[in-house]
Protein backbone atom coordinates (compact mmCIF):
# COMPACT_ATOMS: atom_id res chain seq x y z
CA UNK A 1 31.79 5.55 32.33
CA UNK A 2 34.51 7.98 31.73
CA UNK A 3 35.34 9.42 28.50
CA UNK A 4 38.37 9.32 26.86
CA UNK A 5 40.54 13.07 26.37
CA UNK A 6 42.17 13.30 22.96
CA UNK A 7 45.74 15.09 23.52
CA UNK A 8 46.46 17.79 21.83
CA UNK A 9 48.15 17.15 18.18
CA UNK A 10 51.58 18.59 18.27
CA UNK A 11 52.32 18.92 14.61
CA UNK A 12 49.08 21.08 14.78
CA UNK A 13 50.15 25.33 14.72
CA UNK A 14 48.27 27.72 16.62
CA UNK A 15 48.74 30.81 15.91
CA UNK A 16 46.47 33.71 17.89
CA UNK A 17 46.74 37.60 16.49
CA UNK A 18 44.86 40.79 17.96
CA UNK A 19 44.28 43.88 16.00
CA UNK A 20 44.73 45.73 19.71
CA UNK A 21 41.44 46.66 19.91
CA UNK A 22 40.07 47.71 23.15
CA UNK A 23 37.68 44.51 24.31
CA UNK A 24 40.59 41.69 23.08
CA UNK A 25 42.72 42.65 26.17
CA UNK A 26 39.69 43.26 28.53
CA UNK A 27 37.48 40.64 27.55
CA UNK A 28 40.60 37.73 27.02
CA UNK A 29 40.18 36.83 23.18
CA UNK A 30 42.14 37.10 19.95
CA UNK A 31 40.82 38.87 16.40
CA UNK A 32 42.25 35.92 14.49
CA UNK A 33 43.20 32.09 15.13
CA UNK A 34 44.30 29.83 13.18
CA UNK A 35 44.93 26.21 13.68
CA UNK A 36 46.55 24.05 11.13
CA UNK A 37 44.02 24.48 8.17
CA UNK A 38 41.41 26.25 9.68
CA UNK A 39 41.17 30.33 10.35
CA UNK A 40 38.79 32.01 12.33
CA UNK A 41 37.99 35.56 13.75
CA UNK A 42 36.25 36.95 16.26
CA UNK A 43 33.05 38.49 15.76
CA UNK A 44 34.46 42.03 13.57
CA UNK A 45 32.36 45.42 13.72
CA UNK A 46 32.63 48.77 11.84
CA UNK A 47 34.62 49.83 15.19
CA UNK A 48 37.73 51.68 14.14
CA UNK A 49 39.65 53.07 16.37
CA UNK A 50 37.74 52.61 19.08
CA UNK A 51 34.62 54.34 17.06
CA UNK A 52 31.41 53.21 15.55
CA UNK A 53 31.92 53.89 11.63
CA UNK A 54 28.84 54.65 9.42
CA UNK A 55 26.55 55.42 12.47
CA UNK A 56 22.84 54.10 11.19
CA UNK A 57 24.15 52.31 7.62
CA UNK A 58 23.39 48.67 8.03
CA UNK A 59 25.07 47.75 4.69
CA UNK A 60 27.83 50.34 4.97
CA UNK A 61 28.92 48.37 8.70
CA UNK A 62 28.71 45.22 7.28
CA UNK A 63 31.67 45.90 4.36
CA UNK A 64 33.66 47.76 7.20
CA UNK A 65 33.22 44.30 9.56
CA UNK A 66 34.02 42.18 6.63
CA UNK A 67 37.54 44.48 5.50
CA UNK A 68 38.17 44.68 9.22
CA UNK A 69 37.55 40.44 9.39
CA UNK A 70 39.39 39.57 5.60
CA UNK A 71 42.86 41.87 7.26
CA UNK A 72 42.84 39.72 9.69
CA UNK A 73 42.16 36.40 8.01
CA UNK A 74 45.33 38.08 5.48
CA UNK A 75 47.47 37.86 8.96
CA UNK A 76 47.68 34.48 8.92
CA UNK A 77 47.38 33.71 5.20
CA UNK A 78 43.82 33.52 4.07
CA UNK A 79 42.17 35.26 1.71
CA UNK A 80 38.66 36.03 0.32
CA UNK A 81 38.32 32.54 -1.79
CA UNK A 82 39.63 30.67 1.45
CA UNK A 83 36.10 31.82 3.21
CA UNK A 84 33.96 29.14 3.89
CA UNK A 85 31.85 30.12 6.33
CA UNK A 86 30.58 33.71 7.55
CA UNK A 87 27.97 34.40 10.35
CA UNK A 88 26.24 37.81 10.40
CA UNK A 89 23.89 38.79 13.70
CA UNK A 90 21.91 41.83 12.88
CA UNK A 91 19.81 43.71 15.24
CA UNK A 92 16.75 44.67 13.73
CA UNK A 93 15.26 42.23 10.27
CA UNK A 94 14.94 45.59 8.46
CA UNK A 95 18.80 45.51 8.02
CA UNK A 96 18.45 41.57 6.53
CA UNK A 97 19.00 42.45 2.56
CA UNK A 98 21.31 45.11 3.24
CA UNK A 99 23.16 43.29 5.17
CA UNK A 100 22.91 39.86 2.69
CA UNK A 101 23.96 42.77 -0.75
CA UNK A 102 26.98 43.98 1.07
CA UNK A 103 28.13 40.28 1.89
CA UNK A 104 27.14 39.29 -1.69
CA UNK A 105 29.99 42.05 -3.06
CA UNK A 106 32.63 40.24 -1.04
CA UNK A 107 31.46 36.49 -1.24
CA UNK A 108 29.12 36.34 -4.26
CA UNK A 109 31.57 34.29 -6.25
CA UNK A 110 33.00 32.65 -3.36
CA UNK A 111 29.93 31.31 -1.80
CA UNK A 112 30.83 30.38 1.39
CA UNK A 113 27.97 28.57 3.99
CA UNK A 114 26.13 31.68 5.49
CA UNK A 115 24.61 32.39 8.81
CA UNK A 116 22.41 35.84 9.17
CA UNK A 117 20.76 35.54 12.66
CA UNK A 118 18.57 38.54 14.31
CA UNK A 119 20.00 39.42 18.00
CA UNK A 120 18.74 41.95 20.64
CA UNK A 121 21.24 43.80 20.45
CA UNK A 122 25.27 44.71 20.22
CA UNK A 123 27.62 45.62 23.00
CA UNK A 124 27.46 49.13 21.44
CA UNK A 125 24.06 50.70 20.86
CA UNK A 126 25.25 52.05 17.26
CA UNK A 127 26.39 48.91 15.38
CA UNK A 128 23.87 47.39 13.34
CA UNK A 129 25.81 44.16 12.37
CA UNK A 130 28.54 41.73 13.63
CA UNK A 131 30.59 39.55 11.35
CA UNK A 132 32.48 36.24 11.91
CA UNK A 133 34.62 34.57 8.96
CA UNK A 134 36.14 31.23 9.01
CA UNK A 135 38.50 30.11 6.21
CA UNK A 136 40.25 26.41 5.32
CA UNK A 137 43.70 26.44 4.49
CA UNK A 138 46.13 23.66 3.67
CA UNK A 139 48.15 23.22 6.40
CA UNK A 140 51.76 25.12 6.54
């Protein structure tokens, strides 16, 4: 039995952005996509400039990730109410409610479905938290 392949939907838009950080280029992915209504980064860190910002502050990281994620979401036309979905990997429990307060400052009103899982570990031994956002938007 062979399964049908659905072709591509042309009137769909993809549009693919990088913020030019250092592991988009080397690693082949984009900060931001969107396609037709849907927008979605990659996972976003309190890396700027190519350094770990606020070094051991779990809740301090996580509203860095989630400005860094929300800029790029605003490249392609979504805002903070547009979120509907956000996944947060932490690396140690401890960080859970810090983690779950900062995200409450952004999204508390918007209350998008939420993810927090606990991973071993980042790709850099200083971040505490990684952030993915995913917005709907009515098509252009």
């Amino acid at each position: 039995m062979s399964a049908a392949v659905a072709e591509p939907d042309p009137s769909v838009t993809v549009t693919r952005l990088g913020s030019g950080g250092p592991w988009e280029a080397a690693y082949g992915y984009s900060r931001v996509v969107r396609a037709g209504d849907r927008a979605v980064t990659a996972g976003c860190t309190s890396t700027v400039d190519g350094v770990v910002a606020h070094v051991g502050d779990a809740a301090a990281q996580t509203a860095q990730a989630i400005r860094i994620g929300l800029a790029a979401l605003a490249e392609v036309g979504a805002g903070p109410a547009d979120v509907v979905r956000t996944r947060m990997y932490v690396i140690d429990r401890r960080y859970a409610d810090e983690v779950g307060r900062a995200h409450n400052a952004v999204f508390g009103a918007v209350r998008p479905a939420a993810t927090m899982v606990v991973v071993a570990a980042l790709i850099d031994p200083d971040l505490l938290v990684e952030v993915e956002l995913e917005a709907y938007l009515p098509a252009l």
